[in-house]
PDB file of N, CA and C in Angstrom:
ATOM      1  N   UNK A   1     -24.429 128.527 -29.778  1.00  0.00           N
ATOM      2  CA  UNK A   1     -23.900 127.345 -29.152  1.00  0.00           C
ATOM      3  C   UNK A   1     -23.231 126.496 -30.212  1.00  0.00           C
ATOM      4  N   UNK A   2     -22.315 125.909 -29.901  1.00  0.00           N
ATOM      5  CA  UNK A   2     -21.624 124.989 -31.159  1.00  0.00           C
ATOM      6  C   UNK A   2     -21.665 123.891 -31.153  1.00  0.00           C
ATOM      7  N   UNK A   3     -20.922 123.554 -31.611  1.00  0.00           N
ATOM      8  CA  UNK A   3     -21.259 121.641 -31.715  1.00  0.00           C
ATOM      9  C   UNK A   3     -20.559 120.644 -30.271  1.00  0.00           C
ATOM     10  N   UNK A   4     -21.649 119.671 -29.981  1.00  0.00           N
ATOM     11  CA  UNK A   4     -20.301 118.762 -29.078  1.00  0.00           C
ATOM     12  C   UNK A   4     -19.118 118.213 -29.757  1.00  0.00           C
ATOM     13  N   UNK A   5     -18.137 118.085 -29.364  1.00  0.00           N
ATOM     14  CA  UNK A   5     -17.000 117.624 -30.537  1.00  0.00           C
ATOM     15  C   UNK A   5     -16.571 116.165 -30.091  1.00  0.00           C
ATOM     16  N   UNK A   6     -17.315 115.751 -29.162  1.00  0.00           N
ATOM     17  CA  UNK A   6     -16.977 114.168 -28.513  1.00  0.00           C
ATOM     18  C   UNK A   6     -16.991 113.597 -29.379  1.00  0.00           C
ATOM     19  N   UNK A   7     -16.318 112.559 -30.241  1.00  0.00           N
ATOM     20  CA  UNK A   7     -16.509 111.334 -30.878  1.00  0.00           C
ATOM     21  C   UNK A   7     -16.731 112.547 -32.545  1.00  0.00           C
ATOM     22  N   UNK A   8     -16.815 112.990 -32.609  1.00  0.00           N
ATOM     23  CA  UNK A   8     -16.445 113.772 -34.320  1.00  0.00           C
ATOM     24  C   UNK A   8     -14.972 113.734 -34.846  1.00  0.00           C
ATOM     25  N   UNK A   9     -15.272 113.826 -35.907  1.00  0.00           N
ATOM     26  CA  UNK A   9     -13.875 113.888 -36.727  1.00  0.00           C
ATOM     27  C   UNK A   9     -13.924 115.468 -37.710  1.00  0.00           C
ATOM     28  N   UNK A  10     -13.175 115.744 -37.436  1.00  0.00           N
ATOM     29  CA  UNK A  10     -13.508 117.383 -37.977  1.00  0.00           C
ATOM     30  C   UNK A  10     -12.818 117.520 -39.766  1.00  0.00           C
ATOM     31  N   UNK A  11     -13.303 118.182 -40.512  1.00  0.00           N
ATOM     32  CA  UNK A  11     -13.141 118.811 -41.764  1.00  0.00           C
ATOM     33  C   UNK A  11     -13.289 119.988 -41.712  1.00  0.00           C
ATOM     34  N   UNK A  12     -12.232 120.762 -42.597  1.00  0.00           N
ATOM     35  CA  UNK A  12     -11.928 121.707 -42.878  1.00  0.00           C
ATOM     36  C   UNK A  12     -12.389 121.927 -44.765  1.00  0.00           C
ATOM     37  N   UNK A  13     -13.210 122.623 -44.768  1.00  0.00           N
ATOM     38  CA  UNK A  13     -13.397 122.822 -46.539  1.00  0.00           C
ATOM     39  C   UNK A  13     -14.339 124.008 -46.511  1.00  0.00           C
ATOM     40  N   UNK A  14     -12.895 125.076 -47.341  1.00  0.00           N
ATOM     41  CA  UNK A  14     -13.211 126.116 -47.890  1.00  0.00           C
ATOM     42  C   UNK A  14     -13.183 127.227 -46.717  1.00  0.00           C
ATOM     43  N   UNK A  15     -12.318 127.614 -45.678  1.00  0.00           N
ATOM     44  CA  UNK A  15     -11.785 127.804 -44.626  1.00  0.00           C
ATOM     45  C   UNK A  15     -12.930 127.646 -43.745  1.00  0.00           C
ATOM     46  N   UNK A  16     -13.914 126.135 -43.269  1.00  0.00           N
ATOM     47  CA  UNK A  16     -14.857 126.764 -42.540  1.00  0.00           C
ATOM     48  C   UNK A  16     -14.749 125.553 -42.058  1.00  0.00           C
ATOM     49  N   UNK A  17     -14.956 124.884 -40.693  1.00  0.00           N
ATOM     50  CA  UNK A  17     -14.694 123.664 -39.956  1.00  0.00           C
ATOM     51  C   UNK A  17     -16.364 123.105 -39.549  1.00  0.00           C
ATOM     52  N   UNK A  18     -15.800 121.764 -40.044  1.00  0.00           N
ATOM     53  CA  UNK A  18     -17.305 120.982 -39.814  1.00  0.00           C
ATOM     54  C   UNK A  18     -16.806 119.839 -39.460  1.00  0.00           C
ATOM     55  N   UNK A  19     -17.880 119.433 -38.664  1.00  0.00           N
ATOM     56  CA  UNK A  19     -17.636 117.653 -38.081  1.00  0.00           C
ATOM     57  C   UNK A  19     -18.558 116.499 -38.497  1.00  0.00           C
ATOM     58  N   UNK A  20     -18.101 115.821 -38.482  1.00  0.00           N
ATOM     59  CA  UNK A  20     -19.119 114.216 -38.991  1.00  0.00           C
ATOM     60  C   UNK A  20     -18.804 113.055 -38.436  1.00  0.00           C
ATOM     61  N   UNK A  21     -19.868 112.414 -37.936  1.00  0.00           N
ATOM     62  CA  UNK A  21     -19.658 111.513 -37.345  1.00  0.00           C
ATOM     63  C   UNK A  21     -21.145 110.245 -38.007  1.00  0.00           C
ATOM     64  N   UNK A  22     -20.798 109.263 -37.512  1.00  0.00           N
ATOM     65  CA  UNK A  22     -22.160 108.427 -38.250  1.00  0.00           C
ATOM     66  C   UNK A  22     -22.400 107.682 -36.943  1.00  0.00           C
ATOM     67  N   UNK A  23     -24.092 107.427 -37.127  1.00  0.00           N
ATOM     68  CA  UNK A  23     -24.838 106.964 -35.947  1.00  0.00           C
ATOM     69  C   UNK A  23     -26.091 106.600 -36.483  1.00  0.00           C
ATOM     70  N   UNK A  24     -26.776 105.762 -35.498  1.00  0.00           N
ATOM     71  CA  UNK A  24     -28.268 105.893 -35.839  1.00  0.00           C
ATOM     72  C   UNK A  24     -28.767 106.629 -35.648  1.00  0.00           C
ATOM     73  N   UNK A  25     -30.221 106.810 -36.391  1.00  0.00           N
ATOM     74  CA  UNK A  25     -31.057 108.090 -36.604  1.00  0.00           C
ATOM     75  C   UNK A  25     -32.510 107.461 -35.845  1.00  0.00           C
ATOM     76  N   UNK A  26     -32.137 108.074 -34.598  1.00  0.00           N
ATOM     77  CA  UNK A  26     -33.574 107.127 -33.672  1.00  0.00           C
ATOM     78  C   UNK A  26     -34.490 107.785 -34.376  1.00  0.00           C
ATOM     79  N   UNK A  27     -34.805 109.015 -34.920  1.00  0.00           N
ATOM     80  CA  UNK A  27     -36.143 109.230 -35.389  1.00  0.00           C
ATOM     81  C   UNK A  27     -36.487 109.294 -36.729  1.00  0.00           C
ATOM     82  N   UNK A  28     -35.703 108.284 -37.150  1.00  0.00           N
ATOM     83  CA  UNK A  28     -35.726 107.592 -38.826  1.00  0.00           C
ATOM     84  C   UNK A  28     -36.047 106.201 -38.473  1.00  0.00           C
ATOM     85  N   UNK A  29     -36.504 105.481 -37.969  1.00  0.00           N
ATOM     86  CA  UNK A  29     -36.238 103.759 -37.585  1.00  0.00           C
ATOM     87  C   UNK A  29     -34.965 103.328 -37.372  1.00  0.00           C
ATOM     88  N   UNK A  30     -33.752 104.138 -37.012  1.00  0.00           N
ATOM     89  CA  UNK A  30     -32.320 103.249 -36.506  1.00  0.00           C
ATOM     90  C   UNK A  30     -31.897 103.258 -37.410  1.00  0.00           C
ATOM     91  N   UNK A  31     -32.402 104.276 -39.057  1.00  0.00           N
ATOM     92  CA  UNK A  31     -31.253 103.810 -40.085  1.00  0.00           C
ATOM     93  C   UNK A  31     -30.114 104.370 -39.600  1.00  0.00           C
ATOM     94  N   UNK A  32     -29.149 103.908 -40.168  1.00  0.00           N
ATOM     95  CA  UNK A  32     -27.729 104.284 -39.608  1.00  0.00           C
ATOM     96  C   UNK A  32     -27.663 105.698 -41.252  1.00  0.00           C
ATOM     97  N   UNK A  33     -27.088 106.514 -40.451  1.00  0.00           N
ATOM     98  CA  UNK A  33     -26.226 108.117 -41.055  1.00  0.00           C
ATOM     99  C   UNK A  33     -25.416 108.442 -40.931  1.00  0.00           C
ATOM    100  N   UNK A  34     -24.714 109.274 -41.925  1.00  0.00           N
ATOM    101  CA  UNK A  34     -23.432 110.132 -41.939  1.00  0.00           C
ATOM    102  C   UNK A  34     -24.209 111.589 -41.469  1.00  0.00           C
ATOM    103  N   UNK A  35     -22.984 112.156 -40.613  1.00  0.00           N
ATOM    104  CA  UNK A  35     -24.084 113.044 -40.257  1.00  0.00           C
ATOM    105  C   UNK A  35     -22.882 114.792 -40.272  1.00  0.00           C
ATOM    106  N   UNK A  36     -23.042 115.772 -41.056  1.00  0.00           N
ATOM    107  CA  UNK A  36     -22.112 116.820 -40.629  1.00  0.00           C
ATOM    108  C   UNK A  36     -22.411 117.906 -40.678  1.00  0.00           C
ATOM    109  N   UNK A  37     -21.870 118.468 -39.369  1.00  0.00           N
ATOM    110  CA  UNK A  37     -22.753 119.648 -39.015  1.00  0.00           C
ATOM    111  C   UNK A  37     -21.613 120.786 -38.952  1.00  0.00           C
ATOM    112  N   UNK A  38     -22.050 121.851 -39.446  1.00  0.00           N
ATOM    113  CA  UNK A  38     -20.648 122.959 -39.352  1.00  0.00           C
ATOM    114  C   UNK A  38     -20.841 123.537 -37.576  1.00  0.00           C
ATOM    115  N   UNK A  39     -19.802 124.153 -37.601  1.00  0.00           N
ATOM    116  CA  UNK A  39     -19.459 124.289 -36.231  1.00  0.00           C
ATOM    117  C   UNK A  39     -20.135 125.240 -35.591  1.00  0.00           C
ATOM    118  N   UNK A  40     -20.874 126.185 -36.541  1.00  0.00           N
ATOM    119  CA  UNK A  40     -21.751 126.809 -35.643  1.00  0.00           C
ATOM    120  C   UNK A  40     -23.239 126.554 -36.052  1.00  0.00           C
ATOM    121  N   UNK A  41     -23.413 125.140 -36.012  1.00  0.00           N
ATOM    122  CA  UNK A  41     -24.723 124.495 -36.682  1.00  0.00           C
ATOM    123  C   UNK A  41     -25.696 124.868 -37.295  1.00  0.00           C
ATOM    124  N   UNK A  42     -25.410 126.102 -38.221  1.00  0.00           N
ATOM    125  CA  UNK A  42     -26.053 126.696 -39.126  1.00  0.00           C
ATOM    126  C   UNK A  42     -26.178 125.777 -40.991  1.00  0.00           C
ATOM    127  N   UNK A  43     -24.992 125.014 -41.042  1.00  0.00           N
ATOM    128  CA  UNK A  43     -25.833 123.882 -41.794  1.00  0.00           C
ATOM    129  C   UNK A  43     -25.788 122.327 -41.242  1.00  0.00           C
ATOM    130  N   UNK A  44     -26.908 121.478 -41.899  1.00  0.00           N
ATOM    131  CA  UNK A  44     -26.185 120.242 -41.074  1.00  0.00           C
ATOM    132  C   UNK A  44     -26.903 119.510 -42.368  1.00  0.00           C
ATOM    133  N   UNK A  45     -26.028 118.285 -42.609  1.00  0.00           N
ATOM    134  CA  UNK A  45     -26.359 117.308 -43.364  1.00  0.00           C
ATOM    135  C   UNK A  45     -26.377 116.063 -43.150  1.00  0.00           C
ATOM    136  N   UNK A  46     -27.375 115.139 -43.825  1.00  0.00           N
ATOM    137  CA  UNK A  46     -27.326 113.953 -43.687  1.00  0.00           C
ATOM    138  C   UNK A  46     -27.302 113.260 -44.651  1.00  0.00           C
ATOM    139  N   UNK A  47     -27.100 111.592 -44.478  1.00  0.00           N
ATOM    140  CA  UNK A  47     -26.840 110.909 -45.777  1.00  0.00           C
ATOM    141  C   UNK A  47     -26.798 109.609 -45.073  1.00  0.00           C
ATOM    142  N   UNK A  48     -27.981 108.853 -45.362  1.00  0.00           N
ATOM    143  CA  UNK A  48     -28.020 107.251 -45.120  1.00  0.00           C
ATOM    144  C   UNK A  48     -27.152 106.411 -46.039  1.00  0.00           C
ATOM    145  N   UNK A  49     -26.541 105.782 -44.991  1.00  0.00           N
ATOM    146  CA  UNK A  49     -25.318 104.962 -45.234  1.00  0.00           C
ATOM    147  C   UNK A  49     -26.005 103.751 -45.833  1.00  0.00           C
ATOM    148  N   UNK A  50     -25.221 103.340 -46.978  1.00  0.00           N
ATOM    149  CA  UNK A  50     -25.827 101.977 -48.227  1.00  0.00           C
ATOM    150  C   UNK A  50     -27.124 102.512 -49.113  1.00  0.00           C
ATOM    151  N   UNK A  51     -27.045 103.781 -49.240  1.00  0.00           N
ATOM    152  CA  UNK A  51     -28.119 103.987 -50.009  1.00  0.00           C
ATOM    153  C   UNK A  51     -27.355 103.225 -51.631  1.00  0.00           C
ATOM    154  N   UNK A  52     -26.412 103.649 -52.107  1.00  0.00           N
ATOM    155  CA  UNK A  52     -25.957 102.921 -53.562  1.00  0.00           C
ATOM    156  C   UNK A  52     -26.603 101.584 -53.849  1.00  0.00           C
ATOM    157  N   UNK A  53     -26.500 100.831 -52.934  1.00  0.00           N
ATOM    158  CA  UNK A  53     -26.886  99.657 -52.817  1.00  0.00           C
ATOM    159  C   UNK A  53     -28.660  99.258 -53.331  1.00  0.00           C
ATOM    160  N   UNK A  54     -29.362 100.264 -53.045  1.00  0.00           N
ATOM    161  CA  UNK A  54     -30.532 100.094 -53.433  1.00  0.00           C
ATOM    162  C   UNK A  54     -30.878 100.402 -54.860  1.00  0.00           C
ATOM    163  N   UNK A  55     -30.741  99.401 -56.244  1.00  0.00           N
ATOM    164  CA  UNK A  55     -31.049 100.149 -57.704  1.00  0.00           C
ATOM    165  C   UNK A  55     -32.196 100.823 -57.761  1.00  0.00           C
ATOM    166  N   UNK A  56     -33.252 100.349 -57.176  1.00  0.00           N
ATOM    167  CA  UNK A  56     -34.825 101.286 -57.208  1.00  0.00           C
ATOM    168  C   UNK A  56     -34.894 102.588 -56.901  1.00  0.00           C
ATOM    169  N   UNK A  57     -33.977 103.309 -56.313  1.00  0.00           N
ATOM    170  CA  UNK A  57     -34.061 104.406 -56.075  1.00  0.00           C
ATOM    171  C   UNK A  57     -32.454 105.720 -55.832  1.00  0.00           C
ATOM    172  N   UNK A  58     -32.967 106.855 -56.479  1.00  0.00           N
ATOM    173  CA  UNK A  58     -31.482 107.031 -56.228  1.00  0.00           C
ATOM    174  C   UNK A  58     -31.016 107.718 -54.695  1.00  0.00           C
ATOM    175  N   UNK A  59     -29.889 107.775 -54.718  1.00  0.00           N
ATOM    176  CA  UNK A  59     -29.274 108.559 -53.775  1.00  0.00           C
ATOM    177  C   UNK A  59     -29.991 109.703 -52.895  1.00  0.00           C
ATOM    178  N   UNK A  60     -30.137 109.788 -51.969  1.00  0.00           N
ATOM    179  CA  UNK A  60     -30.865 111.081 -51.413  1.00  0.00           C
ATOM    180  C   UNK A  60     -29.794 111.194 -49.864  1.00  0.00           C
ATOM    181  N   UNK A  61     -29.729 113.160 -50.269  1.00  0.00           N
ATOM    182  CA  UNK A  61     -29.100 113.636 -48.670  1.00  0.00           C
ATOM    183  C   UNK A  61     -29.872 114.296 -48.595  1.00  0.00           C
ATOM    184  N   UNK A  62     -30.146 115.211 -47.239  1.00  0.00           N
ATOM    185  CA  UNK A  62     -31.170 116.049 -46.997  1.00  0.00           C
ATOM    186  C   UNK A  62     -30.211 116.954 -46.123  1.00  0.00           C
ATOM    187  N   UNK A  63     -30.452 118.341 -46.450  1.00  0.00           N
ATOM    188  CA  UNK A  63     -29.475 119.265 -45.815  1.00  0.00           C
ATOM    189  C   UNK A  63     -30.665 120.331 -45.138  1.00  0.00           C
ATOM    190  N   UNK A  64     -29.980 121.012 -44.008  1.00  0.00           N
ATOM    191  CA  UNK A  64     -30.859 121.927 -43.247  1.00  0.00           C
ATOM    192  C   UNK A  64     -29.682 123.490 -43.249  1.00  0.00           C
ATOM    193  N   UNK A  65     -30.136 124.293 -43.960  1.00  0.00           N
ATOM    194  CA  UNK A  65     -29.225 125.579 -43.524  1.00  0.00           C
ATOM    195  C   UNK A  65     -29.843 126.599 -43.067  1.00  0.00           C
ATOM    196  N   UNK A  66     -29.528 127.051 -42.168  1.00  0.00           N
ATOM    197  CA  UNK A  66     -30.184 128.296 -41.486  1.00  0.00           C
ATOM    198  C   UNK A  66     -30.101 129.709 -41.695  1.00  0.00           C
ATOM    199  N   UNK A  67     -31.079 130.291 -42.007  1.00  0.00           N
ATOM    200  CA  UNK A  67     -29.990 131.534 -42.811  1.00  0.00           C
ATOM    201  C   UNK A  67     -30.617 132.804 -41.486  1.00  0.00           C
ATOM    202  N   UNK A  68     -29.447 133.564 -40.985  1.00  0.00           N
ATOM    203  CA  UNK A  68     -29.127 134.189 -40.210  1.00  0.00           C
ATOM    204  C   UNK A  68     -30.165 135.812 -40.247  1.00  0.00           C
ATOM    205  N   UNK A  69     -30.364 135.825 -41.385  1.00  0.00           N
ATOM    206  CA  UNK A  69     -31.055 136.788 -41.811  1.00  0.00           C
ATOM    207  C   UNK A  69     -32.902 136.474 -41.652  1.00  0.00           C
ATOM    208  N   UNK A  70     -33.493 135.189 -41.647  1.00  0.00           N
ATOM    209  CA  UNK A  70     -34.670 135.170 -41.535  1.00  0.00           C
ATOM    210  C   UNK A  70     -35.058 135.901 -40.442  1.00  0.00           C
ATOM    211  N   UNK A  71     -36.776 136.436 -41.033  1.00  0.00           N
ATOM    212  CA  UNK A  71     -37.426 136.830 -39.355  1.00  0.00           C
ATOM    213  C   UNK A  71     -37.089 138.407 -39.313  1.00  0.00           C
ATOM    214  N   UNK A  72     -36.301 138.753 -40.075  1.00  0.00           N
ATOM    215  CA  UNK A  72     -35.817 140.319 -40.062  1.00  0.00           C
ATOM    216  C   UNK A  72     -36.531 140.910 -40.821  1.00  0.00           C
TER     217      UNK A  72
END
């Protein structure tokens, strides 16, 4: 199944198409995210928006990739 493409903005990098869009993350407390998921949602990433802003801590994204081969 692929991605909904309502309201995404699509990228192209490295011939492979992914979309991102930013929203809140209801099951983070409403932080607001960048959010991009390749088109056949085998990876998806995130990245809370104003993290720079915080000196105490650095930067953090958290990525999910699925690898096609598990389970075999």
């Amino acid at each position: 199944m692929g991605v909904r493409k309502k309201y995404k903005h699509k990228i192209i990098r490295s011939n492979r198409l992914f979309y991102w869009y930013v929203e809140p993350d209801i099951d983070d407390e409403g932080i607001i995210k960048l959010h991009i998921v390749s088109e056949d949602k085998k990876l998806i990433v995130t990245y809370e928006v104003g993290q720079h802003s915080n000196k105490n801590k650095p930067p953090f994204m958290a990525s999910l990739e699925k690898n096609s081969k598990a389970g075999r």
